[in-house]
C-alpha atoms as a PDB file:
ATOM      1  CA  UNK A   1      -0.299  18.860  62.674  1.00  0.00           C
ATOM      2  CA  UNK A   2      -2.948  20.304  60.389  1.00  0.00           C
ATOM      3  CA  UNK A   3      -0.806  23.505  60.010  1.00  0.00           C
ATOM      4  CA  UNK A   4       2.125  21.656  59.247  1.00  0.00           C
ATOM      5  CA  UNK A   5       0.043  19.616  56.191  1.00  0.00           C
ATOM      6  CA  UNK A   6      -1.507  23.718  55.459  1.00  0.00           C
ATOM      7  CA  UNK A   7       2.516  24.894  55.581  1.00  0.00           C
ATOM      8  CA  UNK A   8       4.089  21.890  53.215  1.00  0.00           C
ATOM      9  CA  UNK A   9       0.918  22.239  50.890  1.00  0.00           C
ATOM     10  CA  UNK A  10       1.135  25.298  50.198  1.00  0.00           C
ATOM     11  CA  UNK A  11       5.040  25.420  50.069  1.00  0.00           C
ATOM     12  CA  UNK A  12       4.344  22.816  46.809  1.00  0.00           C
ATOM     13  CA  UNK A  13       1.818  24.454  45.395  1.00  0.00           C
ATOM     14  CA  UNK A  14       3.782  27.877  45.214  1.00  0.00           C
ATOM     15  CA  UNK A  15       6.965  25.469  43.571  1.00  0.00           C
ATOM     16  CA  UNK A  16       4.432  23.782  41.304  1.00  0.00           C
ATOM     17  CA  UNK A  17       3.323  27.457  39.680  1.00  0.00           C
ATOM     18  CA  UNK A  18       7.141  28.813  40.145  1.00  0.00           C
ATOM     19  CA  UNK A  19       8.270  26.039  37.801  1.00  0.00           C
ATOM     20  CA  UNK A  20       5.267  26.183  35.604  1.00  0.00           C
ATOM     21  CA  UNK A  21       5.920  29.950  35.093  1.00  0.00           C
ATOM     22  CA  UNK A  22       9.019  29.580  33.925  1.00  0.00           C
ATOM     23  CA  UNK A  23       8.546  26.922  31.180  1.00  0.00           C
ATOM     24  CA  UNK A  24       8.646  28.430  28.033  1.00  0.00           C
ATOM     25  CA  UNK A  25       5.574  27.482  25.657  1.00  0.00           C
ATOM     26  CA  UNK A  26       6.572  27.542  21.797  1.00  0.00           C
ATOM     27  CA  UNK A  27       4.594  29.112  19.428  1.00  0.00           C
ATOM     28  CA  UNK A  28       1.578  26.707  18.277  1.00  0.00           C
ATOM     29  CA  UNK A  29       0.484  28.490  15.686  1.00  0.00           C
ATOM     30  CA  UNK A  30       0.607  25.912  12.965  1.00  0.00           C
ATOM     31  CA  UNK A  31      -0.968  27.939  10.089  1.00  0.00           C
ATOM     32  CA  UNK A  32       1.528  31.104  10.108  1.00  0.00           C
ATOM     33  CA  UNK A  33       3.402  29.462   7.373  1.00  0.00           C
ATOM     34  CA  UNK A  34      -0.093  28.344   5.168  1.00  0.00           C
ATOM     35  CA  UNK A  35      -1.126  31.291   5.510  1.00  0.00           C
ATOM     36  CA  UNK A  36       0.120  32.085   1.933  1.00  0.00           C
ATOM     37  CA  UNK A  37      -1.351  29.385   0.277  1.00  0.00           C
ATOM     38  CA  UNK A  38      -5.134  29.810   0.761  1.00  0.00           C
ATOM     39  CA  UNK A  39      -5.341  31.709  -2.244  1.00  0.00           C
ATOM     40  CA  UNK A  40      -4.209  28.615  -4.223  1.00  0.00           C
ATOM     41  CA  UNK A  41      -6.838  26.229  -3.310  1.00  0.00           C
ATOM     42  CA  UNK A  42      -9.907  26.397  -5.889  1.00  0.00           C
ATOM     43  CA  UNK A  43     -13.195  27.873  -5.152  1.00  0.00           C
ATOM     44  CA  UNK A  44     -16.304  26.153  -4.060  1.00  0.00           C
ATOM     45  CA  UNK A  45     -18.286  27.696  -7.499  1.00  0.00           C
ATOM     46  CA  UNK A  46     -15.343  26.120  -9.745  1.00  0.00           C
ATOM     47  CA  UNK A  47     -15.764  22.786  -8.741  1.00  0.00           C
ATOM     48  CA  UNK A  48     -17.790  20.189 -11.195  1.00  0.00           C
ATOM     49  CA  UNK A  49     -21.636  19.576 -10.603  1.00  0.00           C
ATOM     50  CA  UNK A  50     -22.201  15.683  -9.283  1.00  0.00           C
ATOM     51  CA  UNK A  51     -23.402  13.463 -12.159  1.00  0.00           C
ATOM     52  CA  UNK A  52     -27.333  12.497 -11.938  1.00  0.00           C
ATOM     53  CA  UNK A  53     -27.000   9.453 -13.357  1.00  0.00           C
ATOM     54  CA  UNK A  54     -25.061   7.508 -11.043  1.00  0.00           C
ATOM     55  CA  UNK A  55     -26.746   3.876 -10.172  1.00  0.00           C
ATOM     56  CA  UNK A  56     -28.527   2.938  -6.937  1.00  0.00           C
ATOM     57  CA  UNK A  57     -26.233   0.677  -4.430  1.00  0.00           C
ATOM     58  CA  UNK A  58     -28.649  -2.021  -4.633  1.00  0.00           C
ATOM     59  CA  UNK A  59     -27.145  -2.153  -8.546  1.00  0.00           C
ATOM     60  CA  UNK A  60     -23.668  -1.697  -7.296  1.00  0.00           C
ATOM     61  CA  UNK A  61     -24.079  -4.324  -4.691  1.00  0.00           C
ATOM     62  CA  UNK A  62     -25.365  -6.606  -7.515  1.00  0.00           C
ATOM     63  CA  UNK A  63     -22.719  -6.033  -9.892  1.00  0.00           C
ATOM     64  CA  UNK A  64     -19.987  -6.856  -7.328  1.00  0.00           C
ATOM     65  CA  UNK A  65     -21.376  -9.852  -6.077  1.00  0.00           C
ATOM     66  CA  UNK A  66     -21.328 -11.233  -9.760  1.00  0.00           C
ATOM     67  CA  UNK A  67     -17.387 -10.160 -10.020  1.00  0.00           C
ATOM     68  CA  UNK A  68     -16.758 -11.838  -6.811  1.00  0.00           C
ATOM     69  CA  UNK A  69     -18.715 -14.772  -8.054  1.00  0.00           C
ATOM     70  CA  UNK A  70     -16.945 -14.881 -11.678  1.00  0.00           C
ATOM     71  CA  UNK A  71     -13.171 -14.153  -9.932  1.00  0.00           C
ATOM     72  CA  UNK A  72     -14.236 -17.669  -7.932  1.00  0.00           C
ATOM     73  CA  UNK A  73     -15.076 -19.831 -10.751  1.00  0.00           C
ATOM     74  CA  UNK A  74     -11.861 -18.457 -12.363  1.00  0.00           C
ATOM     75  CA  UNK A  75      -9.847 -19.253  -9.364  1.00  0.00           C
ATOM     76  CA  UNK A  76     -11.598 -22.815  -9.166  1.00  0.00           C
ATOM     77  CA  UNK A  77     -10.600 -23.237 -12.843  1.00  0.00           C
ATOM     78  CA  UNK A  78      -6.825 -22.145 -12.651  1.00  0.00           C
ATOM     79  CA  UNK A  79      -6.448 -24.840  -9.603  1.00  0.00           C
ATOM     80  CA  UNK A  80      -7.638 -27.824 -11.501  1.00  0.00           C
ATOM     81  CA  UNK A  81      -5.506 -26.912 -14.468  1.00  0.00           C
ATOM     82  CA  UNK A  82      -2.409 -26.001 -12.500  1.00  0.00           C
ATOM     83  CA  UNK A  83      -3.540 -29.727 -10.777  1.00  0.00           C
ATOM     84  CA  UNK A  84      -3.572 -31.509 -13.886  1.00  0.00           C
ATOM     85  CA  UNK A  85      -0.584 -30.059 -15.824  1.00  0.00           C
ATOM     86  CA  UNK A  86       1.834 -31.000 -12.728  1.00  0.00           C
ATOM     87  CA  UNK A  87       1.723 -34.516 -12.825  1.00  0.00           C
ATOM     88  CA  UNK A  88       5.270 -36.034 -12.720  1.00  0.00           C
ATOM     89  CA  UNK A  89       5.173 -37.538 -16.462  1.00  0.00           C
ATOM     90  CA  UNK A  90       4.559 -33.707 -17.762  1.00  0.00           C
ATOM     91  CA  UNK A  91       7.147 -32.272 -15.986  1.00  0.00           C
ATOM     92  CA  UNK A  92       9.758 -34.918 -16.833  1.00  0.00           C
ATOM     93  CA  UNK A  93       8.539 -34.703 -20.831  1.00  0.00           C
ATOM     94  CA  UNK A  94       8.766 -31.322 -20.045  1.00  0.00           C
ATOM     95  CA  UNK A  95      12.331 -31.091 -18.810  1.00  0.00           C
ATOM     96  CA  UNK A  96      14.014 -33.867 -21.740  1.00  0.00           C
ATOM     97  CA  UNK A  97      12.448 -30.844 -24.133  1.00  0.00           C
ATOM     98  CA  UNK A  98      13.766 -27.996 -22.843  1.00  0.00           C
ATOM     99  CA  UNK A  99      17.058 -29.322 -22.213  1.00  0.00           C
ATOM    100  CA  UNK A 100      17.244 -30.547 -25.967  1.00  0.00           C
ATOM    101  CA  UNK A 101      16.266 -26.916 -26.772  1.00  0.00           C
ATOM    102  CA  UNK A 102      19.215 -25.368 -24.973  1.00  0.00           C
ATOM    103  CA  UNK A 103      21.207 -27.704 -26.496  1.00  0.00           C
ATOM    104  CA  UNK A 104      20.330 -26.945 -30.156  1.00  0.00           C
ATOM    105  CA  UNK A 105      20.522 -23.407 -28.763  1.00  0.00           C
ATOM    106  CA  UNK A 106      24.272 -23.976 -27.791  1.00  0.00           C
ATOM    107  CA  UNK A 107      25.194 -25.588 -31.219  1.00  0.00           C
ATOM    108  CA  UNK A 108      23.886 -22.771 -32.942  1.00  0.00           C
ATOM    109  CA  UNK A 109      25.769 -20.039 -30.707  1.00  0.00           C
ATOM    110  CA  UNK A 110      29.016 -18.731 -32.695  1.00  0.00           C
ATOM    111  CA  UNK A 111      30.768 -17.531 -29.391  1.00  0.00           C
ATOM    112  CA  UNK A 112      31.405 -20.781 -28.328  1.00  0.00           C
ATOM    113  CA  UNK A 113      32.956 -21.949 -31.826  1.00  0.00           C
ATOM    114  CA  UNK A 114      36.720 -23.501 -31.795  1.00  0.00           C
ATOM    115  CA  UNK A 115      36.979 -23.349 -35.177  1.00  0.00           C
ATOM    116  CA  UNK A 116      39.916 -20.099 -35.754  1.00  0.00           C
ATOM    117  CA  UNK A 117      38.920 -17.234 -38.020  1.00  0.00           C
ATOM    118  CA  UNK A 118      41.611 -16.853 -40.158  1.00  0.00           C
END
């Protein structure tokens, strides 16, 4: 029984590597084609020196924490004016205005004249 197991391993084993040899592996060479264009990249020496007077993160940390604080308060302030300027009486005053403004708008417009140009 053991030869048997021995005979059928080995029988896999030797189909396993026949079918492995005869995959074909494509070329992986991914840089053939850059090659060309590493002379096109700049140098090392012709890039800019770092600024020195860049400010610690303790300032940075600082300064964004006020922005976040000021973009709050903003925020805060657009919602209660956006709260107060939609009350129903605005809107409707609002509405009886703009429609009298189309109208004088359409009075005005000469396309829509009946009178005949003679």
């Amino acid at each position: 029984m053991i030869q048997f197991f021995k005979i059928i391993t080995l029988c896999l084993i030797l189909l396993f590597t026949n079918g492995c040899t005869s995959v074909r592996v494509p070329n992986l060479d991914f840089f053939d084609n850059k090659k060309e264009d590493l002379g096109k990249y700049p140098k090392l020496s012709d890039l800019p020196n770092l600024p020195e007077n860049l400010r610690p993160a303790k300032k940075w940390d600082a300064q964004v924490k006020k922005i976040i604080n000021d973009r709050k308060i903003v925020n805060n302030n657009i919602k209660e004016i956006k709260e107060e300027q939609t009350a129903t009486d605005n809107i409707l005053d609002e509405i009886v205005i703009l429609k009298s403004l189309v109208s004088s708008y359409k009075s005005d417009d000469p396309s829509d004249s009946t009178i005949n140009n003679e």
